[in-house]
Protein backbone atom coordinates (compact mmCIF):
# COMPACT_ATOMS: atom_id res chain seq x y z
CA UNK A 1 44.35 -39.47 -55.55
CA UNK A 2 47.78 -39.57 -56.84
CA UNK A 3 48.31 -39.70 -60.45
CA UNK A 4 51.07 -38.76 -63.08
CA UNK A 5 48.32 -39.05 -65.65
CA UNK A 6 47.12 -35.46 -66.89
CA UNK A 7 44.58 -33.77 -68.54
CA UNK A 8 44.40 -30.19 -69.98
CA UNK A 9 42.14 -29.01 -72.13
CA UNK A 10 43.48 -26.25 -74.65
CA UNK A 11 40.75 -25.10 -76.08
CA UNK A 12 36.71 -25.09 -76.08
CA UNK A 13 34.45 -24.50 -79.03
CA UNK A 14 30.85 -24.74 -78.23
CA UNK A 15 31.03 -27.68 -76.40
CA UNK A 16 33.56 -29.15 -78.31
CA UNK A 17 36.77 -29.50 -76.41
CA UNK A 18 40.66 -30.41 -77.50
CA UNK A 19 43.14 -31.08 -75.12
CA UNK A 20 45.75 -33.46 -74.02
CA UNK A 21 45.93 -36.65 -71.57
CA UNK A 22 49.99 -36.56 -69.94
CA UNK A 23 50.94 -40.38 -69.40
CA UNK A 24 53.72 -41.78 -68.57
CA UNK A 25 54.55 -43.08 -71.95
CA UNK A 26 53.00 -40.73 -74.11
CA UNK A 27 50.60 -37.43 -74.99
CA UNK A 28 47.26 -38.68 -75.86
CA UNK A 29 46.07 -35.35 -78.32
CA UNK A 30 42.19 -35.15 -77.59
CA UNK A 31 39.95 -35.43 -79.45
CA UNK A 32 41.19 -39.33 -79.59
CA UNK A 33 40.43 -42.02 -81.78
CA UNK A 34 41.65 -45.44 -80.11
CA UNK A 35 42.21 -48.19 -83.21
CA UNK A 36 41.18 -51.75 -81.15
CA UNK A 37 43.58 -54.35 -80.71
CA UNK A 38 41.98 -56.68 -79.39
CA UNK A 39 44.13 -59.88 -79.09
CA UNK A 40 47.19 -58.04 -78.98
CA UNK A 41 47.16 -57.11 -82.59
CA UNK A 42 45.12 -54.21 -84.53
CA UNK A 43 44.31 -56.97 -87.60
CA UNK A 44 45.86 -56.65 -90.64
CA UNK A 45 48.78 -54.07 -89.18
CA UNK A 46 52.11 -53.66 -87.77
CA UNK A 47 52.07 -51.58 -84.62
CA UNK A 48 54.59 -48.92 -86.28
CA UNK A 49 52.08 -48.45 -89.04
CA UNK A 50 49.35 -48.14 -86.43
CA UNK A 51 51.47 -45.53 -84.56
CA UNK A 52 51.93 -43.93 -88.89
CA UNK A 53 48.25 -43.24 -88.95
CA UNK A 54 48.89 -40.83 -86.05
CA UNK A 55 47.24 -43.01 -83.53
CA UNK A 56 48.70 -41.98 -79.90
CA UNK A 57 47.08 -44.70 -77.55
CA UNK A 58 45.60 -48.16 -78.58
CA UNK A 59 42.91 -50.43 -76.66
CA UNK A 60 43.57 -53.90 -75.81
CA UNK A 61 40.29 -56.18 -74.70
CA UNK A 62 40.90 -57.53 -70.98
CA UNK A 63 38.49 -60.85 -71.80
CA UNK A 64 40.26 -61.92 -75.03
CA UNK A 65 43.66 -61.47 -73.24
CA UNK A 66 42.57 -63.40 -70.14
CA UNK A 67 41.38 -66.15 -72.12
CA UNK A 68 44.21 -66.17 -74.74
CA UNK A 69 47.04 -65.79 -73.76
CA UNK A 70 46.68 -65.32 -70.29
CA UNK A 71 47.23 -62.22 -68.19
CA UNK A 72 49.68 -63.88 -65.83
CA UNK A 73 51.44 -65.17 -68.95
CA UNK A 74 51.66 -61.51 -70.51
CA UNK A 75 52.92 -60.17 -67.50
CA UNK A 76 55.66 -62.57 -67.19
CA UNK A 77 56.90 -61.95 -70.67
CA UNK A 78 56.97 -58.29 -69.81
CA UNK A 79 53.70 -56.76 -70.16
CA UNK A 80 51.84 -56.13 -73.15
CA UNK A 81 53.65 -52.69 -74.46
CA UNK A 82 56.45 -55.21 -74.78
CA UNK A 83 54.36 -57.95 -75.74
CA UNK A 84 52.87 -56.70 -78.33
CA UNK A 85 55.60 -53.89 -79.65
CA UNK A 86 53.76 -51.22 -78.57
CA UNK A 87 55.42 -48.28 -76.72
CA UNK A 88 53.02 -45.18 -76.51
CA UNK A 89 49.97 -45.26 -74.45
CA UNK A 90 47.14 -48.29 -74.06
CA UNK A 91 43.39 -48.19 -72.61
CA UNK A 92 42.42 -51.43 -71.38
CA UNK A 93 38.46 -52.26 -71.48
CA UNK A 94 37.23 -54.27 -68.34
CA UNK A 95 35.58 -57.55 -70.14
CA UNK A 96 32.25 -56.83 -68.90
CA UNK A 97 30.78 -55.63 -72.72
CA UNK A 98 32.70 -58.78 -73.71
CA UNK A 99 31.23 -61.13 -71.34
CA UNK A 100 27.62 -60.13 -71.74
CA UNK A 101 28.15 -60.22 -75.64
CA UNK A 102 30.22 -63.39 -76.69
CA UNK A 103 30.46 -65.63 -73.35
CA UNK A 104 28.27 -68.72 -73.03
CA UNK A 105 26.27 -69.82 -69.97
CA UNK A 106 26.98 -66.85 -68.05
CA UNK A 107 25.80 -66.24 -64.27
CA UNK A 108 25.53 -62.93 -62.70
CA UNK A 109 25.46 -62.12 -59.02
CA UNK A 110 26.48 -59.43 -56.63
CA UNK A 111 30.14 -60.46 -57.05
CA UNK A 112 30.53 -60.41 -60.25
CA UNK A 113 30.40 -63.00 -63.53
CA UNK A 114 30.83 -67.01 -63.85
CA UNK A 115 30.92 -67.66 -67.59
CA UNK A 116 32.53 -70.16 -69.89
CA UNK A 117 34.88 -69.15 -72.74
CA UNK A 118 33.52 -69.08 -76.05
CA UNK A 119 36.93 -70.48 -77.23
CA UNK A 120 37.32 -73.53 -75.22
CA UNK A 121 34.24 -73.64 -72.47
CA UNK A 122 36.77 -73.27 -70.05
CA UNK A 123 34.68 -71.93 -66.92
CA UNK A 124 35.96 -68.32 -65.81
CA UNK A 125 34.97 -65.80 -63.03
CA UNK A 126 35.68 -61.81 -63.82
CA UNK A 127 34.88 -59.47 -60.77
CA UNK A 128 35.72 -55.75 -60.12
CA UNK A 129 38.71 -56.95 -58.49
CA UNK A 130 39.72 -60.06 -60.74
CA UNK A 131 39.14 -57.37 -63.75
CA UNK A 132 41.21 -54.99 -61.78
CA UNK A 133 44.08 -57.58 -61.74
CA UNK A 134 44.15 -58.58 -65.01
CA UNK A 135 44.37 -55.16 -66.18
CA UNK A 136 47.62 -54.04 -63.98
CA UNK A 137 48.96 -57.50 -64.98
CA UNK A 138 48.64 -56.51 -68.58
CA UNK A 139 50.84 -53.01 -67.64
CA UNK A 140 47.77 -50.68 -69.17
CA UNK A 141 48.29 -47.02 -68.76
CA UNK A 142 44.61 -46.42 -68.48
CA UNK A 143 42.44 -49.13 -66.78
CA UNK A 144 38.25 -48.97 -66.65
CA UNK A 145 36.16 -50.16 -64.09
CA UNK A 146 34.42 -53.56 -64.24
CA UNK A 147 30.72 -52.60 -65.07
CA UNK A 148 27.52 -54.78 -66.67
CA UNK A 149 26.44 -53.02 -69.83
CA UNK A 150 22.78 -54.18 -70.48
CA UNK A 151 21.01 -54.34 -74.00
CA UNK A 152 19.39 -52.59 -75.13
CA UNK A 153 15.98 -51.76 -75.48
CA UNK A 154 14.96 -52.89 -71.80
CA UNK A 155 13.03 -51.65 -69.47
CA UNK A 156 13.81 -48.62 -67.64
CA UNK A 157 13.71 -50.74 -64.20
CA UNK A 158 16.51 -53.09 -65.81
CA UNK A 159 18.63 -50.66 -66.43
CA UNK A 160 17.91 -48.81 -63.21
CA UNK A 161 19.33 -52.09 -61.49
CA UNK A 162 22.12 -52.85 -63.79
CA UNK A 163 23.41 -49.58 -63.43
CA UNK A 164 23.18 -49.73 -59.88
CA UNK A 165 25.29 -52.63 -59.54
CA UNK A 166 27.76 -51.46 -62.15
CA UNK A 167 27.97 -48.25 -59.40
CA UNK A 168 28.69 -50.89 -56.64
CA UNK A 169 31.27 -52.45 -58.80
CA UNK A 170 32.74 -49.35 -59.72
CA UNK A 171 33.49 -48.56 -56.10
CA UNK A 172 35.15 -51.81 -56.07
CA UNK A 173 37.04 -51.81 -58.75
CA UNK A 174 38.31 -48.14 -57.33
CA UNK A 175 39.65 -50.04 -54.14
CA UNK A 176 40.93 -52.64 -55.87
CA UNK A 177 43.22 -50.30 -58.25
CA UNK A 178 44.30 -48.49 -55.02
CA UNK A 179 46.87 -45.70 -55.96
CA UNK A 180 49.46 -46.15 -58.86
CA UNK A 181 50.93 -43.49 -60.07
CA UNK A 182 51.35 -43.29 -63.48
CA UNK A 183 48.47 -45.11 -64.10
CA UNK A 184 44.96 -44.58 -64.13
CA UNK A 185 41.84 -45.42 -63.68
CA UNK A 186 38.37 -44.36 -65.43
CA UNK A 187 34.28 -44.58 -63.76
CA UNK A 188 32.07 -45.81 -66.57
CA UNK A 189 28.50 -44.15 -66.56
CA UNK A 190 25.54 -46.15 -66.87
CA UNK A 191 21.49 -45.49 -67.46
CA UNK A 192 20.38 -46.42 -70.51
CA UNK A 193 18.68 -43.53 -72.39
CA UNK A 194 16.84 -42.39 -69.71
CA UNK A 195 18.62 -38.85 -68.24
CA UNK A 196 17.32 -39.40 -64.07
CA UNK A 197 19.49 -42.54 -64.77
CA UNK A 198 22.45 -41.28 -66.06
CA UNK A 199 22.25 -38.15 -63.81
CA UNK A 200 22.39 -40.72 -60.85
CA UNK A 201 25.36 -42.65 -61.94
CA UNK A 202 27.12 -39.89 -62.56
CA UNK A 203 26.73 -38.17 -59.27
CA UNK A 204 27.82 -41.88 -57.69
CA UNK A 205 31.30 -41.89 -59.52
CA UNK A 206 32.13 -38.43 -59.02
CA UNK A 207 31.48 -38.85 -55.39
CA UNK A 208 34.25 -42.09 -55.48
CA UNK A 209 36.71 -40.29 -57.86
CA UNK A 210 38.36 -41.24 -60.99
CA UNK A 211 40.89 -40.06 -63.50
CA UNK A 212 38.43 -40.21 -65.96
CA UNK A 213 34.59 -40.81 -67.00
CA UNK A 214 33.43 -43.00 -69.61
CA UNK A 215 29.97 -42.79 -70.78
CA UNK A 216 29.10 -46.70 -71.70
CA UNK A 217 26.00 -48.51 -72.36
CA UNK A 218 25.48 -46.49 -75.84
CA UNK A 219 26.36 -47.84 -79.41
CA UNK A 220 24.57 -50.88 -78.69
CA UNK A 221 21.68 -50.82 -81.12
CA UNK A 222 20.04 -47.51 -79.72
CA UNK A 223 20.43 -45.66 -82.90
CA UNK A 224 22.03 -42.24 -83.93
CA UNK A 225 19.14 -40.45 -82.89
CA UNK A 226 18.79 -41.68 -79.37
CA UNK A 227 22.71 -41.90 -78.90
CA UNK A 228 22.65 -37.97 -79.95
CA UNK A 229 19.92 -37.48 -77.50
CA UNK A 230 22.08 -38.90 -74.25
CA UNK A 231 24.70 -37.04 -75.47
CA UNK A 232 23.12 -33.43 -75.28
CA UNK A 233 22.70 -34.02 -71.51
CA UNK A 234 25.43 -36.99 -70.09
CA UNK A 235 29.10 -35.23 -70.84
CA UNK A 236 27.45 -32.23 -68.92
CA UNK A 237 26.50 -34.46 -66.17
CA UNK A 238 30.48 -35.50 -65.89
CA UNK A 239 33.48 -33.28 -64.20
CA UNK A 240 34.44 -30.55 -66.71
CA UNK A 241 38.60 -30.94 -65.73
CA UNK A 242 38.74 -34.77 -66.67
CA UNK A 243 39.03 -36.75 -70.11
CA UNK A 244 34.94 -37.97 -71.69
CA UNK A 245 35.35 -41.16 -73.07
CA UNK A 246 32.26 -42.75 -75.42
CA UNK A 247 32.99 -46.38 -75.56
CA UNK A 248 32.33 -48.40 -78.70
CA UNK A 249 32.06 -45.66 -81.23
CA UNK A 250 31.49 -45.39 -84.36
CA UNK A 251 31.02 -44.49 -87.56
CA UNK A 252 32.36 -40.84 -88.55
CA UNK A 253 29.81 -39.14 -88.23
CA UNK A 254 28.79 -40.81 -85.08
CA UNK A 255 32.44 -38.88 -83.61
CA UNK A 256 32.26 -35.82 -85.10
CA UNK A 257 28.57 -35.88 -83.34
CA UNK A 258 30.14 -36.87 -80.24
CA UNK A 259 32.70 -34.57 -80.03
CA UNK A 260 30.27 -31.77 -80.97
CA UNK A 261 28.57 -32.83 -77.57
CA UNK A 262 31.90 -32.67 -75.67
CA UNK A 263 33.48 -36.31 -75.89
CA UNK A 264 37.22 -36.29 -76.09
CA UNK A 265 38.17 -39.90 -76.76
CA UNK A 266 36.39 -42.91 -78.91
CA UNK A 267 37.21 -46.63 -80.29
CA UNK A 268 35.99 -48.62 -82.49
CA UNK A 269 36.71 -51.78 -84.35
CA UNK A 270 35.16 -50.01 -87.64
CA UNK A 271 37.72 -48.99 -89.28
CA UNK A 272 40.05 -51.76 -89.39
CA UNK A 273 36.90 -54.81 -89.59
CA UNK A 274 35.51 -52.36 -92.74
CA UNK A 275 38.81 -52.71 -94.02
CA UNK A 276 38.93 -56.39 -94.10
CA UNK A 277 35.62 -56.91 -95.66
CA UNK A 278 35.99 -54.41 -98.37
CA UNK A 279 33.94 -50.95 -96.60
CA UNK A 280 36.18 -48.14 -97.22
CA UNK A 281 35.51 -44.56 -95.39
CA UNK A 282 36.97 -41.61 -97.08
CA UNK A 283 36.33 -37.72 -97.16
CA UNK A 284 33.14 -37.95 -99.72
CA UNK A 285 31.23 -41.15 -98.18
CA UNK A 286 31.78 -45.11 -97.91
CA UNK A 287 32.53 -47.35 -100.84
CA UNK A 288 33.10 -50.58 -101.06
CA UNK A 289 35.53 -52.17 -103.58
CA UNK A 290 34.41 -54.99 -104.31
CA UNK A 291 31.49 -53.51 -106.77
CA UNK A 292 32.47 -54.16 -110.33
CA UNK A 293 33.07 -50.19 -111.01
CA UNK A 294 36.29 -50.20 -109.80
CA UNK A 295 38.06 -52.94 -111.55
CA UNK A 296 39.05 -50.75 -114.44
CA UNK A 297 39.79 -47.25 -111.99
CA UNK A 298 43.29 -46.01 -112.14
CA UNK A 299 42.34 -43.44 -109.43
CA UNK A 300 43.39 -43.83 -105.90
CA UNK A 301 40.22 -44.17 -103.21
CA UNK A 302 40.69 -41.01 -102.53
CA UNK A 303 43.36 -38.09 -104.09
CA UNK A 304 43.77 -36.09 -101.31
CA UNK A 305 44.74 -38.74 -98.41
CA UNK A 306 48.43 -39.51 -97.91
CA UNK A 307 48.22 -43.24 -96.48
CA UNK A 308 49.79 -45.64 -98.69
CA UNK A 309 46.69 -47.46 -100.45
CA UNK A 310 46.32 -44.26 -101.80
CA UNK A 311 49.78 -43.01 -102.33
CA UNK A 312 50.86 -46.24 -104.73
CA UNK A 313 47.90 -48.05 -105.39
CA UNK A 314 44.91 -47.72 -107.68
CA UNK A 315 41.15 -48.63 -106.84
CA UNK A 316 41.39 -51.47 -109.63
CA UNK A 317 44.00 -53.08 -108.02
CA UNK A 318 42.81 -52.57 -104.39
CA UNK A 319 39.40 -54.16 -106.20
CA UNK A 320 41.54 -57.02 -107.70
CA UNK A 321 43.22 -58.44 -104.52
CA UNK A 322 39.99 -57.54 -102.45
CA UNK A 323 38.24 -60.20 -104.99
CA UNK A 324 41.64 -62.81 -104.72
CA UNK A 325 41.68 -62.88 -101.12
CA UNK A 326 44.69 -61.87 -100.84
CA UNK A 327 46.07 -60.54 -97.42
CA UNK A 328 47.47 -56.98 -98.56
CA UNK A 329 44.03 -55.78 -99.37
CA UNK A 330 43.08 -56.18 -95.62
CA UNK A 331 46.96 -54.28 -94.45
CA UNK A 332 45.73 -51.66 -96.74
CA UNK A 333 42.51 -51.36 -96.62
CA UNK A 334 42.72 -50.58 -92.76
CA UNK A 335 45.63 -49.22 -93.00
CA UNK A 336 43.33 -46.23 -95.42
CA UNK A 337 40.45 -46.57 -93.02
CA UNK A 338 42.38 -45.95 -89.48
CA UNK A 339 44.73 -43.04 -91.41
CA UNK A 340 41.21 -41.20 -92.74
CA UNK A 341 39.50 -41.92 -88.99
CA UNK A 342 43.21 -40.09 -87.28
CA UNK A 343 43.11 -37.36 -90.01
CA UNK A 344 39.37 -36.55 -88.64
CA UNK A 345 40.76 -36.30 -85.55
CA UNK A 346 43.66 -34.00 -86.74
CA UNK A 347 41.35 -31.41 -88.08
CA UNK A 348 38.87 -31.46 -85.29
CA UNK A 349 41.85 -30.37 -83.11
CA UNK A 350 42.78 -28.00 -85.29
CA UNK A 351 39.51 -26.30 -86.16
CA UNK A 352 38.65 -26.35 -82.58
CA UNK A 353 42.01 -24.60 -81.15
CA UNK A 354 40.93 -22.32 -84.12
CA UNK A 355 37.50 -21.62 -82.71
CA UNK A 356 36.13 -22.78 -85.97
CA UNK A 357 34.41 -26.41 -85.12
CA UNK A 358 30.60 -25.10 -86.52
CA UNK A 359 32.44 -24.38 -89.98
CA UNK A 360 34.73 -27.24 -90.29
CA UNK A 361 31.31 -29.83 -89.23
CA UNK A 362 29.74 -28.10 -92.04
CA UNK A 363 32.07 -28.92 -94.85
CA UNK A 364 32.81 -32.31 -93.63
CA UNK A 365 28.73 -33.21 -93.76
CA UNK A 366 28.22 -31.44 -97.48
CA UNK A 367 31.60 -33.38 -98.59
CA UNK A 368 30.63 -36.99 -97.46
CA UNK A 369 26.93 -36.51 -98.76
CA UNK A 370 28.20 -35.48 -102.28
CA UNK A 371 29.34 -39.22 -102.58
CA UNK A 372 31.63 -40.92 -104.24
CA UNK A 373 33.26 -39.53 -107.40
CA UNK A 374 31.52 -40.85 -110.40
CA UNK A 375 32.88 -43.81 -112.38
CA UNK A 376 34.36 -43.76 -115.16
């Protein structure tokens, strides 16, 4: 399978791994946090502020685009690196997650999905190959396979058969992608919590073949716990040589966790939705500035990060236009949140290349359950 996408891994601690992906537009640095943007946009930031907080690669959701603006319309203008001002590396997501989450009326068969927008009612169909299509039309560097992504808790013979299908879709969507080089393409493993599952997808998508392996169908009301437990067993279950990607997470301890377990790339909409409604993640916890203790702070959120909310601006003014509404507390308030999730990243690269992971997980845990700093 020809590719010009690359991936070598530098360094292992444990099973913690860091590494880079080669694109054509870019050097992913693994372990990756992916900032969302969704409709084109990360909310509340410019792209070049995005690409500030040391983000290398962005995701962009294949059902809103479809819907709004329109793939065929993206591509036409350009695709969306051009669209959307963006010129390092993009993951696209397939729309199935989407579909099974915010679509009305949907049907599901063999072939795929009939469903009607939740924007307009506007009746759609999204297959492996019509998800496929959308995807290359868009101009993403990394593409995923179309796949169903049950909810859970369900029965263990639910999620046998949705993961089955997913496995028949994911051979589809591999024929439908063909060979691009420069691009490529990633298997998504299904199963639920149950490891027989997982063990089976896994052995169907090596045996097709992709660029890399996502591990979905977690982060969808499962818990830490029983995330943690999939993870002790499913990266293992995955080729060693190729990028791990958990989709859909999380929270940071959830990706220090992960990446403990040997997952090398994440997203989330977190950081930037905390940011807009006033949850703010720094090194000693989560606060939230809208409680009445910060109004009279002069402190930043946190004196030891460099992004700009912290740099120039104090908590009781972060507090005051957080309480007017007012747009900039959003721009900064993510802007803090995806800078503090990238700076995780950074020193998980580090400390692993160092061969001191166990030590660095250590201090990060004790520092975040010491809390905030007290008030004044």
């Amino acid at each position: 399978m020809a590719s010009h996408v690359t991936f070598d891994l530098h360094a292992r601690d444990g099973k913690a791994r860091a590494g880079a992906i080669q694109t054509t537009r870019g050097r992913i640095r693994t372990p990756a946090f992916m900032p969302v943007g969704t409709a084109a946009t990360v909310k509340a930031m410019l792209p070049e502020s995005v690409a500030a907080t040391g983000a290398d690669v962005l995701l962009g959701n294949t059902y809103h685009l479809m819907l709004r603006p329109g793939a065929e319309r993206i591509a036409a203008l350009g695709g969306l690196h051009r669209f959307m001002n963006w010129e390092k590396p993009i993951l696209t997501d397939s729309g199935g997650f989407q579909v099974m989450s915010l679509a009305g009326l949907r049907k599901l068969t063999e072939r795929g999905v009939t469903f009607r927008s939740h924007i307009d009612g506007s009746k759609h169909d999204l297959t492996p190959e019509r998800s496929i299509e959308i995807q290359q039309l868009l101009g993403a560097d990394i593409v995923m396979c179309f796949d169903e992504c049950p909810a859970l808790p369900a029965t263990d013979a639910a999620v046998a058969e949705s993961m089955r299908l997913s496995m028949r879709w994911a051979k589809r969507s591999r024929e439908a992608f063909g060979d691009r080089p420069g691009h490529a393409l990633f298997g998504i493993q299904q199963g639920g919590v149950t490891e027989e599952l997982r063990g089976e997808s896994a052995e169907a998508l090596r045996e097709i073949g992709f660029d890399g392996y996502a591990i979905g169908g977690l982060a969808v009301g499962e818990g830490q716990e029983a995330m943690f437990g999939v993870l002790e067993y499913a990266p293992d279950m995955l080729p060693r040589n190729k990028p791990r990607y958990l989709m859909g997470v999380g929270k940071p301890d959830d990706i220090v966790g992960a990446v403990a377990r040997g997952i090398d790339m994440m997203d989330c909409v977190l950081p930037s939705r905390s940011g807009r409604t006033g949850q703010v993640f720094t090194r000693h916890g989560v606060l939230n500035i809208k409680n009445a203790r910060h109004q009279d702070d002069p402190r930043p959120l946190d004196e030891a990060c460099g992004c700009p909310a912290c740099r120039n601006y104090s908590r009781a003014y972060l507090h005051h236009v957080f309480r007017s509404q007012e747009i900039i507390s959003s721009m900064l308030l993510t802007w803090h949140n995806l800078h503090y999730y990238q700076q995780i990243m950074a020193e998980m690269r580090d400390a692993i290349t160092a061969g001191q992971f166990a030590d660095w997980q250590s201090a990060f845990h004790r520092q975040r359950e010491q809390g905030d700093i007290e008030p004044l």
